[in-house]
C-alpha atoms as a PDB file:
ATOM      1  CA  UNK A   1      -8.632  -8.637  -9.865  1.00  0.00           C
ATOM      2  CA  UNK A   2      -5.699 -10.436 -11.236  1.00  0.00           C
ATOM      3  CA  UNK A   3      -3.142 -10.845 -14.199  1.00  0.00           C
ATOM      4  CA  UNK A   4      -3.491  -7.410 -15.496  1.00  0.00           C
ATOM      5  CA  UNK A   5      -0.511  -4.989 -16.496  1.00  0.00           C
ATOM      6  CA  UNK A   6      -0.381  -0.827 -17.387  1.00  0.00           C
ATOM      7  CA  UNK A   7      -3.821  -0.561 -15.939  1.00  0.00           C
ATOM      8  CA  UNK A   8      -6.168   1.891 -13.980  1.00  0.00           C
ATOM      9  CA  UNK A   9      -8.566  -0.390 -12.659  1.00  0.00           C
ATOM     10  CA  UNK A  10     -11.662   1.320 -10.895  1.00  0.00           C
ATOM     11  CA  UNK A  11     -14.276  -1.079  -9.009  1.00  0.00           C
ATOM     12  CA  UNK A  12     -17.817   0.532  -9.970  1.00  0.00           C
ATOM     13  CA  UNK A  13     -19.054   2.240  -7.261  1.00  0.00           C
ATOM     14  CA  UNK A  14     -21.903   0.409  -4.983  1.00  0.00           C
ATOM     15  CA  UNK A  15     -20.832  -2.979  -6.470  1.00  0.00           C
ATOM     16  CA  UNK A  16     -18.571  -4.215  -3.478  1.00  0.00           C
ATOM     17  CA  UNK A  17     -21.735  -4.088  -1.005  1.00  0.00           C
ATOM     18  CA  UNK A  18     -19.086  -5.156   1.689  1.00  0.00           C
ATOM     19  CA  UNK A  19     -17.181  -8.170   0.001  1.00  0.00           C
ATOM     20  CA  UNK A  20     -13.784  -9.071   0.155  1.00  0.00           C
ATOM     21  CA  UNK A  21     -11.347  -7.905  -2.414  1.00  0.00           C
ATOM     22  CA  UNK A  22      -8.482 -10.147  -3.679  1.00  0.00           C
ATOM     23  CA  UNK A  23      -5.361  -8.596  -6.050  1.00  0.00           C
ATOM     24  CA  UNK A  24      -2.865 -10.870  -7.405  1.00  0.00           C
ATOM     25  CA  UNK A  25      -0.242 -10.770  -9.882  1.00  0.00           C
ATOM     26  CA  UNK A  26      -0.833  -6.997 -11.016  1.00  0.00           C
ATOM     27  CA  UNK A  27       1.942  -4.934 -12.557  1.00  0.00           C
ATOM     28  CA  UNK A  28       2.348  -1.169 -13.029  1.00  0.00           C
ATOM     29  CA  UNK A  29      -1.381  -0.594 -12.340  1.00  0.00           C
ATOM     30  CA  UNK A  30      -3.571   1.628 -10.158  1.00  0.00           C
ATOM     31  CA  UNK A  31      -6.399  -0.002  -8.423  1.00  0.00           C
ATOM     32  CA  UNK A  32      -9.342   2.436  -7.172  1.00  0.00           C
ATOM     33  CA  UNK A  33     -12.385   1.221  -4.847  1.00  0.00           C
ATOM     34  CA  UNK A  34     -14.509   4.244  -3.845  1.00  0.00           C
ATOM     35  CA  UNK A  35     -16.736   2.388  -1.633  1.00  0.00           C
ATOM     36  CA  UNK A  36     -16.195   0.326   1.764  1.00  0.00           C
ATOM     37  CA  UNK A  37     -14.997  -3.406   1.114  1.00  0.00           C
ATOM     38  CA  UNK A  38     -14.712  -6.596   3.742  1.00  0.00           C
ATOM     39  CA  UNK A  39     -11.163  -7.514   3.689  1.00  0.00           C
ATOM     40  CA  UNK A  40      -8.360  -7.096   1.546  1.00  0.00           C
ATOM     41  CA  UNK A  41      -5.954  -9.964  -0.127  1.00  0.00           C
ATOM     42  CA  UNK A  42      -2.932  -8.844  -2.017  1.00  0.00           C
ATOM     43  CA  UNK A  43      -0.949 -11.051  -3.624  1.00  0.00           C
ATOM     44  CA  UNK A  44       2.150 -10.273  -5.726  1.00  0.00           C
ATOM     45  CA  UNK A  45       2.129  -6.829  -6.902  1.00  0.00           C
ATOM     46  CA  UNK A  46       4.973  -4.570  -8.406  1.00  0.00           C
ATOM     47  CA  UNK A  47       4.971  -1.229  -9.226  1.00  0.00           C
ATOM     48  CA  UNK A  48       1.317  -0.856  -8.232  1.00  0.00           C
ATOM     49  CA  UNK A  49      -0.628   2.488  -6.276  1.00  0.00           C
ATOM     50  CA  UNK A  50      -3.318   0.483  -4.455  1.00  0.00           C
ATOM     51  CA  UNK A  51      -6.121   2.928  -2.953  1.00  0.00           C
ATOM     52  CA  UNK A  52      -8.627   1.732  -0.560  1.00  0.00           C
ATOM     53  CA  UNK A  53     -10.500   4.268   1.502  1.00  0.00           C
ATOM     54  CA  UNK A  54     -12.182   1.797   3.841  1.00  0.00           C
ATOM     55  CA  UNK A  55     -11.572  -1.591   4.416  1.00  0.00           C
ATOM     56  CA  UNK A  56     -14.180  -3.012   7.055  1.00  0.00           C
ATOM     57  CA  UNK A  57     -11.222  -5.665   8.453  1.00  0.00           C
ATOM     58  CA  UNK A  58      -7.813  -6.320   7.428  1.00  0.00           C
ATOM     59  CA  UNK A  59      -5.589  -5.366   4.353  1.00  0.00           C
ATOM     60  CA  UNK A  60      -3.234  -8.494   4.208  1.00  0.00           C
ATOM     61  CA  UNK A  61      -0.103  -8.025   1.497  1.00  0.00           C
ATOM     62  CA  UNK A  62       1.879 -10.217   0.403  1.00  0.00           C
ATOM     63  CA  UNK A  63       4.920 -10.236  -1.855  1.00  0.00           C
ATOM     64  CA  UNK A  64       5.013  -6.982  -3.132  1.00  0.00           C
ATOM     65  CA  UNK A  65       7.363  -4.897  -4.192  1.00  0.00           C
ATOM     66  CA  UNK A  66       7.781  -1.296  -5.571  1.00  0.00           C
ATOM     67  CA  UNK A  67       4.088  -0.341  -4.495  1.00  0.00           C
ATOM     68  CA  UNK A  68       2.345   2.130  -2.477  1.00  0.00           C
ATOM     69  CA  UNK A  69      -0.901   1.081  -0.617  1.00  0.00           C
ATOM     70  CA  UNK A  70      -3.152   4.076   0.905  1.00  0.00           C
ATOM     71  CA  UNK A  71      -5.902   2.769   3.046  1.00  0.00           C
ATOM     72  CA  UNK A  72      -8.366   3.007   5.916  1.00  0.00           C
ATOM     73  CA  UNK A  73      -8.631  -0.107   7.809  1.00  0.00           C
ATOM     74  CA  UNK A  74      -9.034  -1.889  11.108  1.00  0.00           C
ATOM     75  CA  UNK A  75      -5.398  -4.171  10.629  1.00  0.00           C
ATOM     76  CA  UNK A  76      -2.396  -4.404   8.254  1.00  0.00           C
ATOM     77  CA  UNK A  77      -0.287  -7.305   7.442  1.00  0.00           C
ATOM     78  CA  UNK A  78       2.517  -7.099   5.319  1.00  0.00           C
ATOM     79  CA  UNK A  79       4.279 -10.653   4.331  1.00  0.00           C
ATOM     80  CA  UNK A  80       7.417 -10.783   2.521  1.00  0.00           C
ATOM     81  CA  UNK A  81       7.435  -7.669   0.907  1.00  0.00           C
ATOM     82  CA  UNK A  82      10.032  -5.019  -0.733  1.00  0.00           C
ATOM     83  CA  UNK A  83      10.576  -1.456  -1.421  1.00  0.00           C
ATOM     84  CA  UNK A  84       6.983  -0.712   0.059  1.00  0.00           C
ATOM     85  CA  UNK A  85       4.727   2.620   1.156  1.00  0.00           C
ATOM     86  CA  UNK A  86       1.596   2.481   3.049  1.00  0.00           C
ATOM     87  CA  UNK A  87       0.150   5.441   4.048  1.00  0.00           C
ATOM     88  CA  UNK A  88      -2.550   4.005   6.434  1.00  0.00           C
ATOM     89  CA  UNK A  89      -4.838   4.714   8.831  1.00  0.00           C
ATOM     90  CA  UNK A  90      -5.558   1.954  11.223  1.00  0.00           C
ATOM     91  CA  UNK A  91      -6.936   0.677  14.437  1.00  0.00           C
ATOM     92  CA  UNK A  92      -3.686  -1.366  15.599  1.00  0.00           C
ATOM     93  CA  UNK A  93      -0.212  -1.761  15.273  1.00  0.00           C
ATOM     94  CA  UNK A  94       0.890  -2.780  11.257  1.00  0.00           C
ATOM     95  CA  UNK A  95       2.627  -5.950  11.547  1.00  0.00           C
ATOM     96  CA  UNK A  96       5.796  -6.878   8.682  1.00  0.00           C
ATOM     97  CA  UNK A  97       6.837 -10.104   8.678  1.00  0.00           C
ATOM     98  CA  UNK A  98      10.047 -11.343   6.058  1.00  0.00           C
ATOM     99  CA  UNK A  99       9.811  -7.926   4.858  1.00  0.00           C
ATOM    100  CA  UNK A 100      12.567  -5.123   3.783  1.00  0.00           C
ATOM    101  CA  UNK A 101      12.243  -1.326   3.096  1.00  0.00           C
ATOM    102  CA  UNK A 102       8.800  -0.668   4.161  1.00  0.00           C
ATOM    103  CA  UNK A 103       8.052   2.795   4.810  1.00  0.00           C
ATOM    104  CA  UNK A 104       4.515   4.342   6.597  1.00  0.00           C
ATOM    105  CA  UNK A 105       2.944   7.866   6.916  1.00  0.00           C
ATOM    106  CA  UNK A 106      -0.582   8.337   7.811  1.00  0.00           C
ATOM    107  CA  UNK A 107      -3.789   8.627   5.279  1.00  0.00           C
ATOM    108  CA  UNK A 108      -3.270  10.444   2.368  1.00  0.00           C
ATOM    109  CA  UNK A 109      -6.640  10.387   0.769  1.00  0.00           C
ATOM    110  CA  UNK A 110      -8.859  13.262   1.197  1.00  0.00           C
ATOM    111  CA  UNK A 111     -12.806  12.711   0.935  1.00  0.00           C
ATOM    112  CA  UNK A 112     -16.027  15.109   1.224  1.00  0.00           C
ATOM    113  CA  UNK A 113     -16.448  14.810   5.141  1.00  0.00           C
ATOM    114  CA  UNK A 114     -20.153  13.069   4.093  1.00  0.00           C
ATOM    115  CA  UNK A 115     -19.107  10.941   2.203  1.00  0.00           C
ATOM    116  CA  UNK A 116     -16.280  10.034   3.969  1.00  0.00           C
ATOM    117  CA  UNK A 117     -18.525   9.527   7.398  1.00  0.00           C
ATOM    118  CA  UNK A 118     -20.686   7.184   5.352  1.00  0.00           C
ATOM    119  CA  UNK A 119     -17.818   4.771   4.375  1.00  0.00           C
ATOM    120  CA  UNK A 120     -16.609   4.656   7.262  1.00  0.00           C
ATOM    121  CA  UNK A 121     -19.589   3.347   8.965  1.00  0.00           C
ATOM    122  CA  UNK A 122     -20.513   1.389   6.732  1.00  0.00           C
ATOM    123  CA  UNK A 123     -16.666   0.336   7.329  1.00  0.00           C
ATOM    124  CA  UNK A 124     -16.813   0.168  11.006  1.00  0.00           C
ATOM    125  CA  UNK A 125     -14.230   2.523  11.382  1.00  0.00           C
ATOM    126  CA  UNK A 126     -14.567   5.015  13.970  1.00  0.00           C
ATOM    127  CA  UNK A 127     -14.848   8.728  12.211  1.00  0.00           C
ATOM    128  CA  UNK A 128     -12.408  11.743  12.554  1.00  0.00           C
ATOM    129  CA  UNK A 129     -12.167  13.350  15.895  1.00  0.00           C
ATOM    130  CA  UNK A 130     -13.895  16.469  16.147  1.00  0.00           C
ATOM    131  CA  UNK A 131     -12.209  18.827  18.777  1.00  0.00           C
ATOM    132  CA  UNK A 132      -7.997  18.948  19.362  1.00  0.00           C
ATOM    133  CA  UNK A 133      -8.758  17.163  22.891  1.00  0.00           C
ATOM    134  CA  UNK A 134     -10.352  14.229  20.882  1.00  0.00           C
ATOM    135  CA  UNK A 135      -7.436  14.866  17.724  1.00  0.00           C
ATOM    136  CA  UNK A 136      -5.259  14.448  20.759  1.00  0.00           C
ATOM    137  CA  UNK A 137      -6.320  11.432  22.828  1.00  0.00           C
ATOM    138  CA  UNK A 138      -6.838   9.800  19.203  1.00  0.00           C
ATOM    139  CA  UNK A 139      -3.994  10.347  18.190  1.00  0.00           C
ATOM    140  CA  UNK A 140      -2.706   8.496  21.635  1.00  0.00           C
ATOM    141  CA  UNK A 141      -5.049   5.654  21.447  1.00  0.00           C
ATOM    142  CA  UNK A 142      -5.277   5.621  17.535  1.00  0.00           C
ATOM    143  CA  UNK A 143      -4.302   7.437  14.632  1.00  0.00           C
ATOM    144  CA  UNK A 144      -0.927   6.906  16.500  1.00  0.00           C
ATOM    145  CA  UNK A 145      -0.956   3.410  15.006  1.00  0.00           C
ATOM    146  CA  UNK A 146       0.372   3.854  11.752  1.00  0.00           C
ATOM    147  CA  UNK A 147       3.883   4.255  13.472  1.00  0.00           C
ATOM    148  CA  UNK A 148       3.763   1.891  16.298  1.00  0.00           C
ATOM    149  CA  UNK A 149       5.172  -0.715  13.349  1.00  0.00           C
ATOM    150  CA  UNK A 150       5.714  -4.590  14.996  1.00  0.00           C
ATOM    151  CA  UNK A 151       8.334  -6.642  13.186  1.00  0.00           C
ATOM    152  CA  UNK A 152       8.181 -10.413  13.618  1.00  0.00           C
ATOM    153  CA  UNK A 153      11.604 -10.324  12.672  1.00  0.00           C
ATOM    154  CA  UNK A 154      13.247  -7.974  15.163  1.00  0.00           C
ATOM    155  CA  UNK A 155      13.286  -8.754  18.838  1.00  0.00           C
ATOM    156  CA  UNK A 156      15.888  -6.419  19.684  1.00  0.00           C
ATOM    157  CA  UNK A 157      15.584  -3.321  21.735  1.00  0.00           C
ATOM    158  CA  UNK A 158      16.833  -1.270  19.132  1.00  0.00           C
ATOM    159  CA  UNK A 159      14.118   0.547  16.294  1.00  0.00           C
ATOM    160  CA  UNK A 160      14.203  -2.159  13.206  1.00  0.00           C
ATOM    161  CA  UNK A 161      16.138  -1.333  10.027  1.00  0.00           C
ATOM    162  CA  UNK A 162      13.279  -2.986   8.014  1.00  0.00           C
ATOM    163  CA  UNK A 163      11.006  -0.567   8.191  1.00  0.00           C
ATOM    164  CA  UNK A 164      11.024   3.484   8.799  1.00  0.00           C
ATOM    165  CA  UNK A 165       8.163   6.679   9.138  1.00  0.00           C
ATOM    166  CA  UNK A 166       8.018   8.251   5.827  1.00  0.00           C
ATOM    167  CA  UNK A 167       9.105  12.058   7.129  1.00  0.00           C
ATOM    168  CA  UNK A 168       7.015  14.714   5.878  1.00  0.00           C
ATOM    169  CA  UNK A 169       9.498  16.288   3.545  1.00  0.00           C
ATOM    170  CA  UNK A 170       9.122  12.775   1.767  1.00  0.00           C
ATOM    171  CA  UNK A 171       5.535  12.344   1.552  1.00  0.00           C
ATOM    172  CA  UNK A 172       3.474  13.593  -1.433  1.00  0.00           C
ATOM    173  CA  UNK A 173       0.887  16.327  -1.378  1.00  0.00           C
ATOM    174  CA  UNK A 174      -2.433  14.509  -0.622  1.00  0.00           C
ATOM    175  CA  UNK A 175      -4.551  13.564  -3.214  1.00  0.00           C
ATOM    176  CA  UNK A 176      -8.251  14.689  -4.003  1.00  0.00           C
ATOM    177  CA  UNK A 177      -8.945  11.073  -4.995  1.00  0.00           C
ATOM    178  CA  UNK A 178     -12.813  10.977  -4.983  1.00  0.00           C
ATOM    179  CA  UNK A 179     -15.860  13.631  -5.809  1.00  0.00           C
ATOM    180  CA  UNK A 180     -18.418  12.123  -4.318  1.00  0.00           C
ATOM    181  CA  UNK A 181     -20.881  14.492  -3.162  1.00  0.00           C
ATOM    182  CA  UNK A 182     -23.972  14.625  -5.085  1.00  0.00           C
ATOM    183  CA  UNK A 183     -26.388  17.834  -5.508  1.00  0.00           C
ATOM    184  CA  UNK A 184     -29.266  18.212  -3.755  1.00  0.00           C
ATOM    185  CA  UNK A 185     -32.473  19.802  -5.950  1.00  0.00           C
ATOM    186  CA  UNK A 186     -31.957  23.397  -6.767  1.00  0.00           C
ATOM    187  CA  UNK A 187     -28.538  23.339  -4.859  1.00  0.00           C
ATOM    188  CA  UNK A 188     -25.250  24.414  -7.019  1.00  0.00           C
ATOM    189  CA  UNK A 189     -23.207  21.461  -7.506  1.00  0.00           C
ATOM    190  CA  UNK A 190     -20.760  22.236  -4.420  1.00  0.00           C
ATOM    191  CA  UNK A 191     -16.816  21.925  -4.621  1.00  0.00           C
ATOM    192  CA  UNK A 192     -15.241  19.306  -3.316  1.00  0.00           C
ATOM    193  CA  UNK A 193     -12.932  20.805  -1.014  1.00  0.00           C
ATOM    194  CA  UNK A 194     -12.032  17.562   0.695  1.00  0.00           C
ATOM    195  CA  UNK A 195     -10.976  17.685   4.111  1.00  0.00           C
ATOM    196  CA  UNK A 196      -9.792  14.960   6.806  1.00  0.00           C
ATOM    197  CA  UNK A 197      -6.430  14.237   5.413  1.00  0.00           C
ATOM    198  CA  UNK A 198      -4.328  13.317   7.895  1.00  0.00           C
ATOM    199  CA  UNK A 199      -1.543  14.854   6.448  1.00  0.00           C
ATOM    200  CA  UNK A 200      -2.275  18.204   5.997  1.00  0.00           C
ATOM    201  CA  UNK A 201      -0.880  19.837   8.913  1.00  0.00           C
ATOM    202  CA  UNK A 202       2.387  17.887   8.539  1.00  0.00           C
ATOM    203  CA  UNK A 203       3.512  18.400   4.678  1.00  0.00           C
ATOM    204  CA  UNK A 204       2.858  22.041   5.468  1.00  0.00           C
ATOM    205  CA  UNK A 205       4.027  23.828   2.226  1.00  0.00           C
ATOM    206  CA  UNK A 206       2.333  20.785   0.353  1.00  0.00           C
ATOM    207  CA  UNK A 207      -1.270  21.037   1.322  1.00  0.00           C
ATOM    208  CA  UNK A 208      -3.207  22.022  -1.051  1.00  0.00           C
ATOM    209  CA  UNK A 209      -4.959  25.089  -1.830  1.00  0.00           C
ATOM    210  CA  UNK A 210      -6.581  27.631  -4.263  1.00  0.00           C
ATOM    211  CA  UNK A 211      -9.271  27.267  -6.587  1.00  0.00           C
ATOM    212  CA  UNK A 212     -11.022  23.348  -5.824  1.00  0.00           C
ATOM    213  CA  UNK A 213     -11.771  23.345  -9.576  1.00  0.00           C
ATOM    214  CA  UNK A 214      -8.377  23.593 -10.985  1.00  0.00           C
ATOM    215  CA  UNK A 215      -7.269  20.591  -9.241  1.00  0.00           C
ATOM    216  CA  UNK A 216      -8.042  17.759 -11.816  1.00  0.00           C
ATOM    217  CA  UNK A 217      -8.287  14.846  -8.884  1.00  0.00           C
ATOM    218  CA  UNK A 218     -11.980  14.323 -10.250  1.00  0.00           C
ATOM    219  CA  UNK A 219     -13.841  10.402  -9.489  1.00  0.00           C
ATOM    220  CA  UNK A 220     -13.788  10.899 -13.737  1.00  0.00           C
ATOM    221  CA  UNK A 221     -10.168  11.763 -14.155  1.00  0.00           C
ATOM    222  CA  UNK A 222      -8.134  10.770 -11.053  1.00  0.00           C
ATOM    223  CA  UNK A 223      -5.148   9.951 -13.397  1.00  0.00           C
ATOM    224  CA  UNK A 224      -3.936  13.429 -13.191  1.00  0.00           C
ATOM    225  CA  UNK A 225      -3.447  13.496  -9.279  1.00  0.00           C
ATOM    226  CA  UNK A 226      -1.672  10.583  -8.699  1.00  0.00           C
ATOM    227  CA  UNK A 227       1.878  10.784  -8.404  1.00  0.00           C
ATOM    228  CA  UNK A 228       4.440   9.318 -10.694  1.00  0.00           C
ATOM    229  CA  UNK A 229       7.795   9.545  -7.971  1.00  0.00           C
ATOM    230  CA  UNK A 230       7.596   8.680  -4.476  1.00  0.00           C
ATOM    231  CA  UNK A 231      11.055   9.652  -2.989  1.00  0.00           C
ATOM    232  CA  UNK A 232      12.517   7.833  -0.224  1.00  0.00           C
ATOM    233  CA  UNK A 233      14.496   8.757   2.476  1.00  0.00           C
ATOM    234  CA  UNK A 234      18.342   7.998   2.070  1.00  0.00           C
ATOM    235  CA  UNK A 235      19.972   6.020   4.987  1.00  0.00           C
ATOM    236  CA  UNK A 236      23.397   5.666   6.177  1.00  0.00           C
ATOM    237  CA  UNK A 237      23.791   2.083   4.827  1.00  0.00           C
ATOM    238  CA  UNK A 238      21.914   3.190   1.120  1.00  0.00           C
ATOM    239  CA  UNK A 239      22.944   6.524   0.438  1.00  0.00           C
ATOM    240  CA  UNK A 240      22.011   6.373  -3.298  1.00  0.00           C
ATOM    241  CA  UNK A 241      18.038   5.039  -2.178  1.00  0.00           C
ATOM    242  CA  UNK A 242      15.850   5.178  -5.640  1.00  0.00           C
ATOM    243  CA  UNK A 243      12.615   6.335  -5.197  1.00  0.00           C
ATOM    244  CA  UNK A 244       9.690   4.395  -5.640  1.00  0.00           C
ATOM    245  CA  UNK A 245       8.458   5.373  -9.811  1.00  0.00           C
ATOM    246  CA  UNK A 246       5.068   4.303 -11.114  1.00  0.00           C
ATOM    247  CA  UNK A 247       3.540   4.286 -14.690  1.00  0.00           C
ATOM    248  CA  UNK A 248       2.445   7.651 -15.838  1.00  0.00           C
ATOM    249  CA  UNK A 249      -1.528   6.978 -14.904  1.00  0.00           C
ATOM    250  CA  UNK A 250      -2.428   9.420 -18.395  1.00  0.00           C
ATOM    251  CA  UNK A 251      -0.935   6.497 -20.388  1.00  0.00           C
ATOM    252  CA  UNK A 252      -2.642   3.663 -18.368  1.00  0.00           C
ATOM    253  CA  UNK A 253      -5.378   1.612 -20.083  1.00  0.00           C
ATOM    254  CA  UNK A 254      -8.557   2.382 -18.049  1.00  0.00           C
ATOM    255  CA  UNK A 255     -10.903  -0.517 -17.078  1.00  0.00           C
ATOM    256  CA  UNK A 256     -14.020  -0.272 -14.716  1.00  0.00           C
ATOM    257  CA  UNK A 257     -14.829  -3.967 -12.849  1.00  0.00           C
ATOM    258  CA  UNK A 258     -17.991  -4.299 -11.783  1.00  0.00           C
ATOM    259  CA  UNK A 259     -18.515  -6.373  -8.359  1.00  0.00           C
ATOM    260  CA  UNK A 260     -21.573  -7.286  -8.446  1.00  0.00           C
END
């Protein structure tokens, strides 16, 4: 996918069967792929909200700036980028390399727990622990990855500057991205009260809640969960931090790519 600008970009679902996905030279667009890919390649991209819910190897970036990447994966490599989020789930330590203002929190995308299993496996990523001793020894040997953070660049004792854990007074609420779940015959068509989201128990007073219905983060109009600000922590050195703004998703053009 590459060259576009001001678009929502959704890969048709059960096109990908498992290939590699490559992004380059996108600007102000959302890119949705509600199915498990091979790796990722991106290449270039400002002002983009990247989602990718399972990625069966690595997410390599590259170049970026002003973007927010949300993804399940098994590595993450970020090369030379600026003024970055990724709210990740992963199975080893993100590396940055040549790379400034990076900030991570963990997985932000909430699925149908069926639905969710199923990409995952078909991912090769391990699923959700089910009890708080496994939540916990995860979360020691796992989850915990997100914000064990290696930079190439910083050899010193001391925490990097180039890269900080999003807080969770920072992060957004998490978003509903995908209704997945199909009927079964003679079965009500069932809610999709989403659950897995890593950050739920942290944002506290932004999980979300109520009626599953009047939250519009629908597969067939996602545009009205995704957020437009993503504030940043300020810093001693940058007291006056901007946060991170994306396109209005309502006024992107929509186009559906088709992977087959």
């Amino acid at each position: 996918i590459a060259g576009r600008k001001g678009k929502m970009i959704k890969v048709k679902k059960g096109t990908m069967k498992g290939k590699d996905l490559g992004l380059r030279d996108l600007t102000d667009c959302v890119v949705i792929v509600p199915e498990a890919v091979g790796a990722v390649r991106a290449f270039r991209l400002q002002g983009c909200q990247i989602w990718l819910p399972a990625v069966g190897s690595s997410v390599l970036v590259y170049e970026c700036s002003e973007s927010a990447f949300h993804s399940a994966s098994k590595q993450l490599r970020i090369h030379d980028c600026t003024r970055v989020a990724f709210f990740v789930r992963t199975l080893s330590s993100p590396v940055v390399e040549r790379t400034r203002d990076a900030f991570f929190a963990p997985l932000d995308i909430q699925m149908e727990e069926r639905e969710r299993e199923e990409m995952w496996q078909s991912a090769g990523l391990p699923p959700l622990p089910a009890t708080e001793d496994e939540k916990a020894q995860e979360e020691e040997e796992s989850a915990g990855y997100w914000r064990r953070v290696l930079d190439f660049d910083w050899i010193k004792r001391t925490a990097s500057p180039h890269w900080t854990v999003l807080l969770p007074s920072f992060r957004p609420p998490c978003t509903r991205l995908f209704r997945l779940s199909s009927k079964e015959e003679g079965e009500k068509e069932r809610p999709a009260l989403l659950q897995g989201c890593e950050n739920d128990e942290e944002v506290g007073g932004h999980k979300q809640q109520g009626d599953p219905d009047s939250q519009r983060s629908h597969t067939d109009d996602v545009s009205q969960a995704l957020p437009v600000h993503l504030a940043l922590p300020r810093t001693e050195e940058d007291q006056e931090r901007r946060p991170l703004t994306f396109q209005n998703t309502l006024a992107l053009e929509k186009e559906t790519i088709d992977a087959t």
